[in-house]
N, C-alpha and C. Protein backbone atom coordinates (compact mmCIF):
# COMPACT_ATOMS: atom_id res chain seq x y z
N UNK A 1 8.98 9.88 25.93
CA UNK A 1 7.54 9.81 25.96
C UNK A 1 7.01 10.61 27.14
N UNK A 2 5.31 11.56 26.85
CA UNK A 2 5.79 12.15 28.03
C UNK A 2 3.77 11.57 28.69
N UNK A 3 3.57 11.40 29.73
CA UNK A 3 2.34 10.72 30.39
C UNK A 3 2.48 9.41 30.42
N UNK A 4 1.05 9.01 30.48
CA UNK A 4 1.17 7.53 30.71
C UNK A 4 0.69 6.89 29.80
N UNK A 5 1.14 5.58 29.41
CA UNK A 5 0.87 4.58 28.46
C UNK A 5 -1.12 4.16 28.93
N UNK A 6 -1.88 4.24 28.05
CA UNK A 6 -2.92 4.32 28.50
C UNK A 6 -3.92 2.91 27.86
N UNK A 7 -4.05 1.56 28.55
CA UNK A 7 -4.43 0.42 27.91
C UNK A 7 -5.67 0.15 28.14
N UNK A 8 -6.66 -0.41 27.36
CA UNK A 8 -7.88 -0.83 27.11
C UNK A 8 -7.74 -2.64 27.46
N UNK A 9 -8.54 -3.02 28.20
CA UNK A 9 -8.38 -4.23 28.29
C UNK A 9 -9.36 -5.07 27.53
N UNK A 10 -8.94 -6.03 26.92
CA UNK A 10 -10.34 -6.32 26.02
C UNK A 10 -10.68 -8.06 26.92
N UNK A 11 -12.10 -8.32 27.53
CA UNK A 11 -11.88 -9.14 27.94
C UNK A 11 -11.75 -8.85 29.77
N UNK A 12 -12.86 -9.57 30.29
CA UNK A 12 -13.16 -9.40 31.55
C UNK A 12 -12.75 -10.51 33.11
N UNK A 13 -12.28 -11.80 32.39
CA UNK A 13 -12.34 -12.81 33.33
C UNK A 13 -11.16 -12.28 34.01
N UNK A 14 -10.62 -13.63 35.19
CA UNK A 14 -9.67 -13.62 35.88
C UNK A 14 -8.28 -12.86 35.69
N UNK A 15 -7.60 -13.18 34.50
CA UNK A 15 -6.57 -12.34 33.91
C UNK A 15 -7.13 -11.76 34.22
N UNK A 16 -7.78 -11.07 33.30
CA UNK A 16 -7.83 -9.03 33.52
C UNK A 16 -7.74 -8.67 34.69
N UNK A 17 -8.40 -9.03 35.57
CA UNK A 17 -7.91 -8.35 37.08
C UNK A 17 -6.19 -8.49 37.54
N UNK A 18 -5.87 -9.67 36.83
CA UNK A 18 -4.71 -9.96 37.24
C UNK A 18 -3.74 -8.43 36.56
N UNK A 19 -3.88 -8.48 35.48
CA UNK A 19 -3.39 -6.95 34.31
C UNK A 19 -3.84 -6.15 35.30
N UNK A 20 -5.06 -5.70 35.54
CA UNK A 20 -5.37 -4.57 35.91
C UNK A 20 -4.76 -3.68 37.02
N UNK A 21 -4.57 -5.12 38.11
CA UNK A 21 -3.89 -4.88 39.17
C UNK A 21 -1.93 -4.62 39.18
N UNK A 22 -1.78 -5.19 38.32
CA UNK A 22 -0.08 -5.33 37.89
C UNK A 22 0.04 -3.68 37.03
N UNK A 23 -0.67 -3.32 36.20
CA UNK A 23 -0.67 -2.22 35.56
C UNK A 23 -0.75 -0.88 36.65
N UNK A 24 -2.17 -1.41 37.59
CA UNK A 24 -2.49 -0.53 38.71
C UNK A 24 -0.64 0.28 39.72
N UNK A 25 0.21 -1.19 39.78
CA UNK A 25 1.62 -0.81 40.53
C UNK A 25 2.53 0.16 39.21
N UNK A 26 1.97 0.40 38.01
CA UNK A 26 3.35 0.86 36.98
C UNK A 26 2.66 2.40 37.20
N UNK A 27 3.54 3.52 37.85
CA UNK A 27 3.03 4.66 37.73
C UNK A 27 3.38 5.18 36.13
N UNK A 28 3.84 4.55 35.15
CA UNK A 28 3.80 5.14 33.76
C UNK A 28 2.69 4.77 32.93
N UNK A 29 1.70 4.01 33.76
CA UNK A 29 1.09 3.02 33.01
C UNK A 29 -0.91 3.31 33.73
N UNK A 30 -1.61 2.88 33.02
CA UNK A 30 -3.15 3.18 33.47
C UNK A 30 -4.25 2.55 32.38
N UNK A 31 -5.25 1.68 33.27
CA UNK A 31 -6.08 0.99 32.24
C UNK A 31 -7.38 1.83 32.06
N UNK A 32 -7.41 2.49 31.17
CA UNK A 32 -8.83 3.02 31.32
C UNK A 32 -10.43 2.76 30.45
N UNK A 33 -9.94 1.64 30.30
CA UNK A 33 -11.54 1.14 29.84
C UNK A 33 -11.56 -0.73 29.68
N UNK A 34 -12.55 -1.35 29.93
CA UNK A 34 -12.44 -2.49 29.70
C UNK A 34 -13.31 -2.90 28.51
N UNK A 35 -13.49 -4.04 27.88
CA UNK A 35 -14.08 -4.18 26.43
C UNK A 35 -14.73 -5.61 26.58
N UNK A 36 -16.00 -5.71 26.72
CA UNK A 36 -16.53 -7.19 27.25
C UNK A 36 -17.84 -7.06 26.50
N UNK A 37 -17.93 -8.53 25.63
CA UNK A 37 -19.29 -8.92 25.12
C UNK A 37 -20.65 -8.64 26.45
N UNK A 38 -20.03 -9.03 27.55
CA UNK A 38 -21.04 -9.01 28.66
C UNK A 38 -20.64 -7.66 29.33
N UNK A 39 -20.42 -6.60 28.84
CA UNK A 39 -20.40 -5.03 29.77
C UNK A 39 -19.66 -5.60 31.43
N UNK A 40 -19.26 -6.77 31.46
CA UNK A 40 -18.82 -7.15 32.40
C UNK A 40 -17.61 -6.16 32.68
N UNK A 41 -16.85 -6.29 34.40
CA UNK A 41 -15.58 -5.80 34.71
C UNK A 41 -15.11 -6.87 35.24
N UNK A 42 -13.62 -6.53 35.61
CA UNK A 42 -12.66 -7.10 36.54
C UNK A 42 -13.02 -6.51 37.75
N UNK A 43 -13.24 -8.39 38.63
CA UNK A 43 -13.85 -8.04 39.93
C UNK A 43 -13.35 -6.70 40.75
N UNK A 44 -11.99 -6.70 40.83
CA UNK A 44 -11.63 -5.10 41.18
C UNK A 44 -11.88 -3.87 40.90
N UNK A 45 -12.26 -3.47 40.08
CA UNK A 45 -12.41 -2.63 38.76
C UNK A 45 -13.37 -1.84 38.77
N UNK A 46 -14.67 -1.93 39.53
CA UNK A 46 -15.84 -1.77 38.80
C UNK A 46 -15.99 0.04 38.16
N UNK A 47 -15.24 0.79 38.66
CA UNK A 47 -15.14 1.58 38.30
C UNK A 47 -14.76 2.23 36.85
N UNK A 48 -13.94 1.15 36.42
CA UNK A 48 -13.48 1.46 34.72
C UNK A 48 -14.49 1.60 33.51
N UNK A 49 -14.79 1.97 32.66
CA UNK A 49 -15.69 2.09 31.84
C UNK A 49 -16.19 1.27 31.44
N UNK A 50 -16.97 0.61 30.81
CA UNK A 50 -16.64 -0.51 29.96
C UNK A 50 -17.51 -0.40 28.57
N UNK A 51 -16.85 -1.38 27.69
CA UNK A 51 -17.62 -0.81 26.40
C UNK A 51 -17.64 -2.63 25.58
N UNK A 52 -18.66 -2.59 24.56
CA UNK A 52 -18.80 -3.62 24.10
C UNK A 52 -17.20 -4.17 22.70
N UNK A 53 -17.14 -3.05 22.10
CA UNK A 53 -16.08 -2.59 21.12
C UNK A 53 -15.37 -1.41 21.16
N UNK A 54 -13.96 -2.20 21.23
CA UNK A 54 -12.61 -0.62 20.82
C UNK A 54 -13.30 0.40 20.39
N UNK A 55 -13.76 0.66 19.24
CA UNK A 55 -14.32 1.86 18.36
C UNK A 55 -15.30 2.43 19.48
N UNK A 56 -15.64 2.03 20.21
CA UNK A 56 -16.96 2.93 21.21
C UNK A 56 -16.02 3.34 22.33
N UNK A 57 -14.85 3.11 22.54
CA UNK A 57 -14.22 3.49 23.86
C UNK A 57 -13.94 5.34 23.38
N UNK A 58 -14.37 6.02 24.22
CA UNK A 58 -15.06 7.60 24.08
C UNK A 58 -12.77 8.27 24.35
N UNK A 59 -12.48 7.78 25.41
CA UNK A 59 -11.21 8.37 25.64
C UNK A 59 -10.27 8.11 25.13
N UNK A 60 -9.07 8.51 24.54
CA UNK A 60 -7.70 7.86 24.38
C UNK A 60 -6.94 6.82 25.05
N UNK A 61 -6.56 5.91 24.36
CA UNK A 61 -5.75 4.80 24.62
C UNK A 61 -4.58 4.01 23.79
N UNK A 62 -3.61 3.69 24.01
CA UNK A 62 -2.19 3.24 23.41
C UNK A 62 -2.54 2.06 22.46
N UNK A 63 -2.81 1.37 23.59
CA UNK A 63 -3.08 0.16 23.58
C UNK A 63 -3.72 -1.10 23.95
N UNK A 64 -3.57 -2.37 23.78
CA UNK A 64 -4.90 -3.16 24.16
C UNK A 64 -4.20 -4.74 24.89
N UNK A 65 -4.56 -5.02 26.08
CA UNK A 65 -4.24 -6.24 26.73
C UNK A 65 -5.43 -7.34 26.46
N UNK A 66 -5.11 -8.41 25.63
CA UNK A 66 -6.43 -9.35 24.64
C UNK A 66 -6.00 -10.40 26.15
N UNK A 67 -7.51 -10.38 26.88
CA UNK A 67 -7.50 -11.31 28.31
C UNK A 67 -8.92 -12.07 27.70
N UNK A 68 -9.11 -12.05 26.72
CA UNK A 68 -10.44 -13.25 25.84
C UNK A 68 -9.59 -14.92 25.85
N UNK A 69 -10.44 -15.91 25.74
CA UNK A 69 -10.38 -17.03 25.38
C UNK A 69 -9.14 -17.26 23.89
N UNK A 70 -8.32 -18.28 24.23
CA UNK A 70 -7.38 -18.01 23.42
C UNK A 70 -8.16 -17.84 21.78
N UNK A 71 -8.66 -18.91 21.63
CA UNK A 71 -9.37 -19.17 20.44
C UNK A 71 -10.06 -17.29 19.89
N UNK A 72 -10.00 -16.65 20.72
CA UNK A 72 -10.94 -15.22 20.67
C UNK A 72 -9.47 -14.07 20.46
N UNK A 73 -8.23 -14.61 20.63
CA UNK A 73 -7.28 -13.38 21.03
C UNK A 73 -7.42 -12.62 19.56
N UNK A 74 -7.63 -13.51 18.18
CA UNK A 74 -7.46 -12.60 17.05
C UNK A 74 -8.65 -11.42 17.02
N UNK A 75 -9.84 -11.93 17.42
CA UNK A 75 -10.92 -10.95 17.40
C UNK A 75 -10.56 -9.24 17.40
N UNK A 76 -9.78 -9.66 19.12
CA UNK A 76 -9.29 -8.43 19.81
C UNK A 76 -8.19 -7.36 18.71
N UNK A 77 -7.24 -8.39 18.92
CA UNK A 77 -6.06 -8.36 18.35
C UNK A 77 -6.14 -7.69 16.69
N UNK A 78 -6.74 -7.94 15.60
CA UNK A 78 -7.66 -7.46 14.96
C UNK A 78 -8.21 -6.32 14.39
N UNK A 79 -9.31 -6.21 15.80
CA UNK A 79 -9.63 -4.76 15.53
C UNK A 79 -8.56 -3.57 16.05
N UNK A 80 -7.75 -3.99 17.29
CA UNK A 80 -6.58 -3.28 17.87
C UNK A 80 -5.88 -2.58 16.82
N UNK A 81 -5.28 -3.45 16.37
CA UNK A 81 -4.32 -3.33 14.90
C UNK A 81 -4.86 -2.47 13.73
N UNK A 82 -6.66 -2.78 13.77
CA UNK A 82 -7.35 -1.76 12.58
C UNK A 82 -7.72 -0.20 12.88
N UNK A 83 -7.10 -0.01 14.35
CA UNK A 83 -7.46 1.60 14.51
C UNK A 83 -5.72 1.59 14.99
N UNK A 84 -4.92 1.26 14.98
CA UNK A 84 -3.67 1.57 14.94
C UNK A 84 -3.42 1.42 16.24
N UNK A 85 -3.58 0.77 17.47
CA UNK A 85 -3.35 0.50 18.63
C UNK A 85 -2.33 -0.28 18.70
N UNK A 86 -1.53 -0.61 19.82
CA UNK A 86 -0.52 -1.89 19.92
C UNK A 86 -1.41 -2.96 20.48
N UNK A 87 -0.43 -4.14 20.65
CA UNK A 87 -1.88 -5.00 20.93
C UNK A 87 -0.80 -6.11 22.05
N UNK A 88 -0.80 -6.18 22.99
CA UNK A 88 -0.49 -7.18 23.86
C UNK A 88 -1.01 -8.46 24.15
N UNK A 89 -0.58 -9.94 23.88
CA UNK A 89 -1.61 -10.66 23.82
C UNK A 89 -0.56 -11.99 24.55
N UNK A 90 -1.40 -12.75 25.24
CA UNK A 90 -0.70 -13.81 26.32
C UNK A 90 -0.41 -15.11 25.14
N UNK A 91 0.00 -16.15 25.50
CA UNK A 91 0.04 -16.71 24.72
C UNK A 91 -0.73 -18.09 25.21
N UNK A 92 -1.14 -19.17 24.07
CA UNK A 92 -0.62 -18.99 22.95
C UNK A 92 -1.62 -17.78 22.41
N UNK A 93 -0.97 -17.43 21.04
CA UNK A 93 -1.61 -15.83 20.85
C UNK A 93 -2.80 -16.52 20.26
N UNK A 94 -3.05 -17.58 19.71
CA UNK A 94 -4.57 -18.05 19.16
C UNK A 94 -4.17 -19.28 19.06
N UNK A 95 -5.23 -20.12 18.68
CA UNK A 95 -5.40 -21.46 18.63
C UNK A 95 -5.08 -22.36 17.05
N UNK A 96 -5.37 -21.45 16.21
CA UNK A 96 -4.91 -21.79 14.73
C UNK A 96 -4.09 -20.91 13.87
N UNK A 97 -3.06 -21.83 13.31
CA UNK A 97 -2.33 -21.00 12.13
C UNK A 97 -3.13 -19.67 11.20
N UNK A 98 -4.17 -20.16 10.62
CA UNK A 98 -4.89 -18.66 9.82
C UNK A 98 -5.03 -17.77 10.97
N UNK A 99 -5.74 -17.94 12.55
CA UNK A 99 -5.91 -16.71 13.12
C UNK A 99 -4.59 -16.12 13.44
N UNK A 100 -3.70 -16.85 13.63
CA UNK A 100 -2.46 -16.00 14.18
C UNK A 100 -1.84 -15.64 12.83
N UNK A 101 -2.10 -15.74 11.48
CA UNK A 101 -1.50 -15.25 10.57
C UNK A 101 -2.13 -14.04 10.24
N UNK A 102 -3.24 -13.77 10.51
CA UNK A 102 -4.44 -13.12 10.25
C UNK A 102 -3.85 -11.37 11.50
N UNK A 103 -3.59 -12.50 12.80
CA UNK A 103 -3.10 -11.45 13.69
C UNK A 103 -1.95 -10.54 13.43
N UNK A 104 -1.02 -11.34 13.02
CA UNK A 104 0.49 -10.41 12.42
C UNK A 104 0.36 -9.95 11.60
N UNK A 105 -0.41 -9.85 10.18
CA UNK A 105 -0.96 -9.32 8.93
C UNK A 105 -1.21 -7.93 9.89
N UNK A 106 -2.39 -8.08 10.36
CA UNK A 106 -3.03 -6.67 10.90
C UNK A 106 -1.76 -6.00 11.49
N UNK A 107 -1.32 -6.80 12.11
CA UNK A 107 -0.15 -5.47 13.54
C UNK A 107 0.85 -5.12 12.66
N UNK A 108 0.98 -6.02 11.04
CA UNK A 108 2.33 -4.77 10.22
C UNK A 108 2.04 -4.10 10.11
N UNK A 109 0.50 -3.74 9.51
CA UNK A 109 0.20 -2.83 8.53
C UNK A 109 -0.10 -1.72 9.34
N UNK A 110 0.04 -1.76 11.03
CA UNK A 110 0.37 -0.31 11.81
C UNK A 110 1.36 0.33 11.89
């Protein structure tokens, strides 16, 4: 592989800074946009883009770190999977059987 793995973070609270900063130490690795209902950032961060939805993020990216409310990880997870992204997600990966069935459905069909 040749550059860096390039991740979208979806999701602004505590995690994400925690990602942001852990990603910040991987020199193969770089977050370049964050994805928040509230245009919010990670308190560190403020510099990263931010966008309301994946589909509006303007630059290239791999993949997606889902730092939303568990009950919210399929949202992310989801649309990740519907533009062909990988999708990294903490656990538990959702709160109910249909969303997490709903979640692995999407990430085969990439």
């Amino acid at each position: 592989m040749t550059g860096k793995i390039k991740f979208a973070i979806i999701g602004s609270g505590n995690i994400a800074n925690t990602y942001c900063t852990a990603i910040g130490k991987i020199e193969e690795a770089e977050v370049v946009a964050v994805v928040s209902q509230k245009l919010s950032k990670p308190a560190d961060f403020d510099q990263l883009p931010s966008y309301h939805t994946l589909d509006e993020i303007e630059m290239e990216f791999d993949a997606v770190i889902i730092c939303t409310p568990n009950g919210n990880h399929h949202i992310g997870a989801i649309e990740a999977a519907t533009l062909g992204k990988h999708v990294l997600c903490e656990k538990p990966i959702d709160i109910s059987l249909e969303s997490i069935d709903r979640m692995i459905n999407a990430c085969k069909r990439i």
